[in-house]
Every structure is written in structure tokens, then in C-alpha cells.
Protein backbone atom coordinates (compact mmCIF):
# COMPACT_ATOMS: atom_id res chain seq x y z
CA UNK A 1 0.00 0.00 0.00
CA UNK A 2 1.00 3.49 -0.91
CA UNK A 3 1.04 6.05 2.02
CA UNK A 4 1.63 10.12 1.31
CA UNK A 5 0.86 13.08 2.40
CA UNK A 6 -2.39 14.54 2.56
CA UNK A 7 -0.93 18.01 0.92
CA UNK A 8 0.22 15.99 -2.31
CA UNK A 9 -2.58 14.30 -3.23
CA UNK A 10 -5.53 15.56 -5.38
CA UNK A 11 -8.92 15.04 -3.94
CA UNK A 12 -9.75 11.77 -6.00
CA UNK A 13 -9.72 7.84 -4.81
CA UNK A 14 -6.60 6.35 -6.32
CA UNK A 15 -6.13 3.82 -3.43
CA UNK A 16 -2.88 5.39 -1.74
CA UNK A 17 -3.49 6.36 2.37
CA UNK A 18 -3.46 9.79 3.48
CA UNK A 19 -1.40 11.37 5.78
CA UNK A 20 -2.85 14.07 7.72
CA UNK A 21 -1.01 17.09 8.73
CA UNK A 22 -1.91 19.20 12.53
CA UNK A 23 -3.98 21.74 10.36
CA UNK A 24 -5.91 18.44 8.94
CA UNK A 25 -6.88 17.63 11.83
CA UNK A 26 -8.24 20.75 13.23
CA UNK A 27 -10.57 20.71 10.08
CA UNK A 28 -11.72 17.25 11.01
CA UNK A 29 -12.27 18.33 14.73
CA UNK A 30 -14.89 20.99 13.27
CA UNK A 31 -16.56 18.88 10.86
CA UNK A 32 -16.46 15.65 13.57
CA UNK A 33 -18.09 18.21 16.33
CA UNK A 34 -21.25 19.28 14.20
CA UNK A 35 -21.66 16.19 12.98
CA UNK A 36 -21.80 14.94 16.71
CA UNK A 37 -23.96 18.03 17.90
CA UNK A 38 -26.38 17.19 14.67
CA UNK A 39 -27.38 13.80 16.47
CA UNK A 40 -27.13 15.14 20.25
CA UNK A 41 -30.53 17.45 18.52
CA UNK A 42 -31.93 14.58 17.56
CA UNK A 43 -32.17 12.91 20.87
CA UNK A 44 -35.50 14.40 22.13
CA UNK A 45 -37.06 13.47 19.19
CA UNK A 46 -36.52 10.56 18.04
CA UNK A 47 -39.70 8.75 19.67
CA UNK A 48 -42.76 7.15 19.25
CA UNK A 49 -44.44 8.83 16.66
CA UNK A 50 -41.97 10.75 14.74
CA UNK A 51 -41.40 9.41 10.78
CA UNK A 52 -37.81 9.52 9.77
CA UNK A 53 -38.54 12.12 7.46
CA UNK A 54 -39.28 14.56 9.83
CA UNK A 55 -35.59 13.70 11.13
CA UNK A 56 -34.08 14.07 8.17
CA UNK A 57 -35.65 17.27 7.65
CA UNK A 58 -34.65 18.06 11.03
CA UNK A 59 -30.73 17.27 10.18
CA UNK A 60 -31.04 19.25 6.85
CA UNK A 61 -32.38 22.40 8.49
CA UNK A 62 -29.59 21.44 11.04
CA UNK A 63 -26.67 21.70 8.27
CA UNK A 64 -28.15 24.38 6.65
CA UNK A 65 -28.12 26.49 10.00
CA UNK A 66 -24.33 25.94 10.63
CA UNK A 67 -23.24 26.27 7.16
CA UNK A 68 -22.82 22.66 6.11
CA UNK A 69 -23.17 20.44 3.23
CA UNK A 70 -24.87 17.24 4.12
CA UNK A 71 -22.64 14.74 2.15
CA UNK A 72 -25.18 12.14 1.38
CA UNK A 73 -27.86 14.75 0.00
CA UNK A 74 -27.21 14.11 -4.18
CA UNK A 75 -24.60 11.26 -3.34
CA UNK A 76 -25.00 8.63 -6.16
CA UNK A 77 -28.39 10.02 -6.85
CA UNK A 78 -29.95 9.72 -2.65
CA UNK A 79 -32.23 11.92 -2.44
CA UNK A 80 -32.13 12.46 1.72
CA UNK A 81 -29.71 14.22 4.79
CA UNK A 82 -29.44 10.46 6.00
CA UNK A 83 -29.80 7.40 6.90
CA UNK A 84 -32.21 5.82 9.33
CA UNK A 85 -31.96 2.32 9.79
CA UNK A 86 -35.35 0.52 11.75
CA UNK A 87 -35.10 -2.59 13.15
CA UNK A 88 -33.63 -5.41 10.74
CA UNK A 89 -32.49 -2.61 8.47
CA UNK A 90 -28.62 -2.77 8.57
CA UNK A 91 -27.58 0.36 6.99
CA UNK A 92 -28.51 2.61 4.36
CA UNK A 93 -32.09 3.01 5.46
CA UNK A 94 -34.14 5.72 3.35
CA UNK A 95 -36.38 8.21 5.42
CA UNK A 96 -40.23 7.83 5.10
CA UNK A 97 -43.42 8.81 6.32
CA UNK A 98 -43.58 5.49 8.30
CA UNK A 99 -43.72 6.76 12.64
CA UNK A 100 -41.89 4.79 14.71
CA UNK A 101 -43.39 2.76 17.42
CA UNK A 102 -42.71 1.98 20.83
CA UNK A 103 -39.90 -0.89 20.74
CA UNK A 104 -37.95 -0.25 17.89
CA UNK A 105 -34.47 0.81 17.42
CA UNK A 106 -33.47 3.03 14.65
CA UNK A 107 -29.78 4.09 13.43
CA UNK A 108 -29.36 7.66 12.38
CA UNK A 109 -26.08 8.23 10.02
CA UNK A 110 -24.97 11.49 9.30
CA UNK A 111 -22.09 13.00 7.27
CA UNK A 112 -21.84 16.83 7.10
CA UNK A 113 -19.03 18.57 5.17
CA UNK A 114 -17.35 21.52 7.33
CA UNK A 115 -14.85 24.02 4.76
CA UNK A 116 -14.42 20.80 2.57
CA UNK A 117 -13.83 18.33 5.49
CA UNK A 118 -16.31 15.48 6.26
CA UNK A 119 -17.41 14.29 9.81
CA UNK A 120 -19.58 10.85 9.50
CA UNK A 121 -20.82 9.22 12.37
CA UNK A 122 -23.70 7.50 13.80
CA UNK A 123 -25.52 6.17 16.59
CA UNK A 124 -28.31 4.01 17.95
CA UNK A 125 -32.00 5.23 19.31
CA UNK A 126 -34.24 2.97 20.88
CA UNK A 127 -37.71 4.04 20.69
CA UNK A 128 -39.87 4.20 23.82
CA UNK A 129 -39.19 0.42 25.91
CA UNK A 130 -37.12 -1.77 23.88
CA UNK A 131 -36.67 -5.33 24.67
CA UNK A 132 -33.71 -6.51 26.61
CA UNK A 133 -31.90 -8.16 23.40
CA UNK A 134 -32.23 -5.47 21.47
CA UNK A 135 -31.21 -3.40 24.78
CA UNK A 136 -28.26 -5.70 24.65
CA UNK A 137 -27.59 -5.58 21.07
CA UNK A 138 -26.85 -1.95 21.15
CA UNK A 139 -24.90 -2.29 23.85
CA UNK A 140 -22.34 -5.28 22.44
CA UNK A 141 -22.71 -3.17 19.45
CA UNK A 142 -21.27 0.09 21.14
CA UNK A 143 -18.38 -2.12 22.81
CA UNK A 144 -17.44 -3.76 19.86
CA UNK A 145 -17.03 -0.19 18.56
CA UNK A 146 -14.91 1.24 21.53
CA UNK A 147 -12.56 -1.95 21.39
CA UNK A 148 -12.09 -1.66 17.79
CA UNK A 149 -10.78 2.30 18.34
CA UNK A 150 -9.00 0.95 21.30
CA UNK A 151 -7.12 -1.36 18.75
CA UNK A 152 -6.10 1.48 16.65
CA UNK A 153 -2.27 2.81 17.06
CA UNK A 154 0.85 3.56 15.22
CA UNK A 155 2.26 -0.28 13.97
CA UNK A 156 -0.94 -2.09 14.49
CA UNK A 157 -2.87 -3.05 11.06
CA UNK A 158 -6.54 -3.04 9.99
CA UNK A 159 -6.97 -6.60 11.01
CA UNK A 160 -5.80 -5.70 14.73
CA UNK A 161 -9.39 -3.69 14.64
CA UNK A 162 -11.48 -5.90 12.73
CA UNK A 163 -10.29 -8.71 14.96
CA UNK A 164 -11.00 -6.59 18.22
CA UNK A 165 -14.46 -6.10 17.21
CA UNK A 166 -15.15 -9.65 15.59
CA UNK A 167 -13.83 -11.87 18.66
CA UNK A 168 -15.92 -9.81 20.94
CA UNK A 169 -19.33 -9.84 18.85
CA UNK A 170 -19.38 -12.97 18.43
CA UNK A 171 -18.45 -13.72 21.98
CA UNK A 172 -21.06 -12.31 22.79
CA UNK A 173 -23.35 -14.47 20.70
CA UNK A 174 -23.62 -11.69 17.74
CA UNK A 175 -22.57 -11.68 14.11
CA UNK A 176 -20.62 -9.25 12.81
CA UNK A 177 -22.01 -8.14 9.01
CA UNK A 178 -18.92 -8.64 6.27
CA UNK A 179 -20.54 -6.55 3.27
CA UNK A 180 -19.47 -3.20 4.49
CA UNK A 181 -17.03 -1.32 5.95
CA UNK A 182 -15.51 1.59 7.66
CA UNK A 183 -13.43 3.66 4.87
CA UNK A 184 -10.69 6.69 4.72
CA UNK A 185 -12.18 10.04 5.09
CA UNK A 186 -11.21 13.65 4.87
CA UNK A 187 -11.62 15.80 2.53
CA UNK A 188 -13.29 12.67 0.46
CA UNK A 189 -16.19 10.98 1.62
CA UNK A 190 -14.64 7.55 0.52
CA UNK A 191 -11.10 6.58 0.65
CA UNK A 192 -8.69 4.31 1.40
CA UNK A 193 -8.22 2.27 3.40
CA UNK A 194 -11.52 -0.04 4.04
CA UNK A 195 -11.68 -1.06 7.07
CA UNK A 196 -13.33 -4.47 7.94
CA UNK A 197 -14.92 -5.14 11.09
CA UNK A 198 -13.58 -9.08 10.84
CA UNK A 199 -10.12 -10.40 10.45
CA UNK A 200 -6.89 -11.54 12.20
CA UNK A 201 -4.07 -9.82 14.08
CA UNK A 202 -1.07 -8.62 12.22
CA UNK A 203 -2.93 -8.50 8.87
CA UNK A 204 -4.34 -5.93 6.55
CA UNK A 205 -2.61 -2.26 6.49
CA UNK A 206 -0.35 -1.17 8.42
CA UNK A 207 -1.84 2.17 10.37
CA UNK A 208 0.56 5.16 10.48
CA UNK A 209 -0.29 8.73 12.09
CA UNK A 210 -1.92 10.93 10.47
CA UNK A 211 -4.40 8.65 8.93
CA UNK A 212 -8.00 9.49 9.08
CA UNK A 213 -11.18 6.43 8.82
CA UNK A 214 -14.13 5.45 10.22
CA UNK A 215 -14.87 2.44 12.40
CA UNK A 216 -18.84 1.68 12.10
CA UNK A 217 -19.08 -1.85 12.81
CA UNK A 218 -22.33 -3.53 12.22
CA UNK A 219 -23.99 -6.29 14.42
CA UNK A 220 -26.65 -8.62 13.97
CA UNK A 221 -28.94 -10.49 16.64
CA UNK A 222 -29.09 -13.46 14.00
CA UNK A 223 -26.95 -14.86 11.01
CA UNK A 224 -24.38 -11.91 9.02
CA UNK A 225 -26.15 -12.47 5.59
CA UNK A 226 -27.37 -9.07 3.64
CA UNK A 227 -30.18 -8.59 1.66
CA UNK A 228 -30.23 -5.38 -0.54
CA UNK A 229 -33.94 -4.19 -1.09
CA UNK A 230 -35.12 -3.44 -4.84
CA UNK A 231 -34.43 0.39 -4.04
CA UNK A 232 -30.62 -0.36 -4.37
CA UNK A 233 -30.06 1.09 -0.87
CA UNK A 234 -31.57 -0.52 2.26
CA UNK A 235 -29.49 -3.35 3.71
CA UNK A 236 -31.71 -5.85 5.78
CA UNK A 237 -30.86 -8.75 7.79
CA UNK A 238 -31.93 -11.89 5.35
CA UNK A 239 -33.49 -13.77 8.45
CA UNK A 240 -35.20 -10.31 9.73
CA UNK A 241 -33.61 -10.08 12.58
CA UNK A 242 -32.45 -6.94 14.16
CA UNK A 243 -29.44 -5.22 13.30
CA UNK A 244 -27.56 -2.09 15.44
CA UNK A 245 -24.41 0.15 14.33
CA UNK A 246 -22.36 3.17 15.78
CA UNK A 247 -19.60 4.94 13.77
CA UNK A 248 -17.20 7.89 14.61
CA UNK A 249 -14.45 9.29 12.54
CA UNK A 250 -10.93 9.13 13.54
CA UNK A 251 -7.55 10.27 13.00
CA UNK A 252 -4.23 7.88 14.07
CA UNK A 253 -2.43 10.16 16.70
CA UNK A 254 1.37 9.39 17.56
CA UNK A 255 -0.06 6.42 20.58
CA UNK A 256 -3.71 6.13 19.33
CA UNK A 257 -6.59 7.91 18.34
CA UNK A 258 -8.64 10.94 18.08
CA UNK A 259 -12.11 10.36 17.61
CA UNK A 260 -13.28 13.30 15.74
CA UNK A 261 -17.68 12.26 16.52
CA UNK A 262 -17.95 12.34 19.72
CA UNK A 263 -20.87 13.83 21.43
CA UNK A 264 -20.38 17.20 22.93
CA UNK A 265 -23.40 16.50 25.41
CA UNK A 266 -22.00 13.03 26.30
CA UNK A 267 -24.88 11.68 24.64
CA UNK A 268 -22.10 8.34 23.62
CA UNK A 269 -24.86 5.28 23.75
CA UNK A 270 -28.44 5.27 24.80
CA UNK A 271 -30.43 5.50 27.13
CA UNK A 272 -30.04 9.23 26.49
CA UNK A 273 -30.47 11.58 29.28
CA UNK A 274 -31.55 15.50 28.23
């Protein structure tokens, strides 16, 4: 794999790694913050009754109040702010006029671009009571996360994450999804490397500072296997069970990370307190 610096390269995909300078980062801190704050708004109300439109209008009016560009808004043709993913939906969910009932758990992903730089992240709701193994699905899901960042330092490799977060999930009786992945980020919304949420110490790339990604692993109650609906975007769980993710951006720091997403309320996992 090809690593240079951020400041060289032209703002296409051509499969080399970034390398982020101090200035870099500072760019990804803003984007990473509103991106964060977008879903801390969301918390109060994302409940029974609310659609998922009304939440995606809610993050558009969001962006458009603190001078962002929502990413996904035009991105390969979607029409929406983002993504909410209900129950057995594993990612890539497309807001409707559907409201959502007492039990369910949605994911809300949002990317917003902040002077060119993008901060994507996202996060689990439950609506009203949830059942205890969907309770604990978000919560292996959220761990999985925070071991997989915990994994992430100078001279370890992608497969030092992946296997963080695989040998807990399913150690906890979950399956980890294998169709997507986390990806590089900056001032792209896609870019290298991927990074798998599966695999085995030592292998994949090598992480260096200055690299920035996402982490968004994806966790199923039930088997790993995808189904993609015939609207070319939602993801569902092929046996219908439920599915949970959480995401944050990152950058590789000198002994670990910076995670860019986090929630300036402290809003991290649910249940959400206001």
C-alpha cells in the first residue's frame, strides 16, 4: 500500500493512504463536532411517533443552519440528509413517512461537510421500551465499537481492529455483518483504506499517524447475511432479525486515536439523558 501526504494528493480515490497534517486535523475536529452536535438534537425526538422524514428534515435544516453540506444529499443520486436504519435494516435506510413505534431501534447516520472536510458518524435510538436483546444488542454493538478504536495505534494493522471487534461480537453471541465497511475520510467521503470489522491480528494495512477512517461496525442479533432491497439502498438482515451500528471518525495520533464524533453533550450510547 501506498502512504503520502495529505498536501500531495488531489482530492480523488486512487487507493494510496493519506497522511494528515496538525492543520488536517483541526478541520476534522470541526466537521467531527457538528456532525456529533447534529445527532445530540436529535435525541429528544426521536420517539414514538416521529417518521424519519421529519428527522431528516430536522438534520437538513440542522446543516443548513451551521453552514454545512450534508454529504449524502445528491450522493450517487440519494435523495435524503441520512440514513435511518429501523429494526432489521442494517444500513442505508431511506427516510419515510412510516412513525416509529414503541420498541424499535433506529440508526441515524450522518455525514456533514465543514470548509471541505467530512465528519460521519452514527448512533443508535431505541424508541420508547425496547426489549432486553435489542437493549443488549446496542450495547455489544457500542463495545465492539470502543474496542475496535481501542485497537487502533501507530504499527498495528486493519486486522488488529477488525479482529477486536469480531472476537468480541461474536463472543457475545452476535454476528458481525462482512458486506461493508468503515473507509478513509477527509476531505473525500470515501477513501482508502476499508476497514473491515472481521479479520486476524497482524494482517491488513499497516496504520501510520496521520491517517484518518471510520470504524462503524455492524452487528446482527441473527446470522451476518445481507439482503439489498429493490431500491438499491436498504441493507436488511436476510433472516429479519435486528441489526444495530455506531460509527465515529478518527484520525491515528502518535499512541492512538482521536475520535473526531464524539458527542459534545455526552450523549455516547443510549439511554439518552436531556
Amino acid at each position: 500500500m501506498n502512504y503520502i501526504n495529505a498536501e500531495d494528493a488531489d482530492d480523488i480515490r486512487d487507493g494510496a493512504i493519506k497522511l494528515h497534517s496538525k492543520a488536517d486535523f483541526e478541520g476534522m475536529r470541526k466537521a467531527g463536532r457538528l456532525a456529533a452536535e447534529c445527532l445530540d438534537m436529535l435525541v429528544p425526538m426521536v420517539k414514538p411517533g416521529t417518521t424519519t422524514l421529519d428527522i431528516d428534515k430536522a438534520c437538513f435544516e440542522f446543516a443548513m443552519d451551521n453552514g454545512a453540506v450534508p454529504a449524502c444529499l445528491g450522493y450517487r443520486g440519494y435523495q435524503h440528509t441520512v440514513c435511518t436504519s429501523v429494526n432489521e435494516v442494517i444500513c442505508h435506510g431511506i427516510p419515510n413517512e412510516k412513525r416509529l413505534k414503541n420498541g424499535d431501534i433506529v440508526n441515524i447516520d450522518v455525514t456533514l461537510i465543514v470548509d471541505g472536510w467530512h465528519g460521519d458518524t452514527s448512533r443508535m435510538y431505541p424508541i420508547g421500551e425496547i426489549k432486553p436483546f435489542a437493549r443488549r444488542l446496542i450495547d455489544v454493538t457500542y463495545d465492539s465499537l470502543m474496542l475496535g478504536l481501542a485497537a487502533v495505534k501507530p504499527g498495528n494493522t486493519t486486522g488488529d481492529i477488525g479482529h477486536a471487534i469480531q472476537s468480541f461480537a461474536e463472543g457475545e453471541r452476535m454476528s458481525v455483518v462482512q458486506d461493508f465497511c468503515g473507509h478513509g475520510l477527509g476531505r473525500l467521503f470515501h477513501d482508502a483504506p476499508n476497514i473491515l470489522h472481521f479479520g486476524r491480528p497482524g494482517q491488513g494495512e499497516t496504520l501510520r499517524e496521520g491517517m484518518f477512517f471510520t470504524v462503524e461496525p455492524m452487528l446482527n442479533l441473527g446470522k451476518p447475511h445481507v439482503k439489498i432491497k429493490p431500491d438499491g439502498w436498504t441493507a436488511v438482515t436476510k433472516d429479519r432479525k435486528l441489526s444495530a451500528q455506531f460509527e465515529h471518525s478518527i484520525g491515528v495520533t502518535k499512541d492512538g486515536c482521536e475520535i473526531f464524533t464524539l458527542s459534545p453533550k455526552g450523549l455516547h450510547k443510549p439511554p439518552y439523558q436531556v
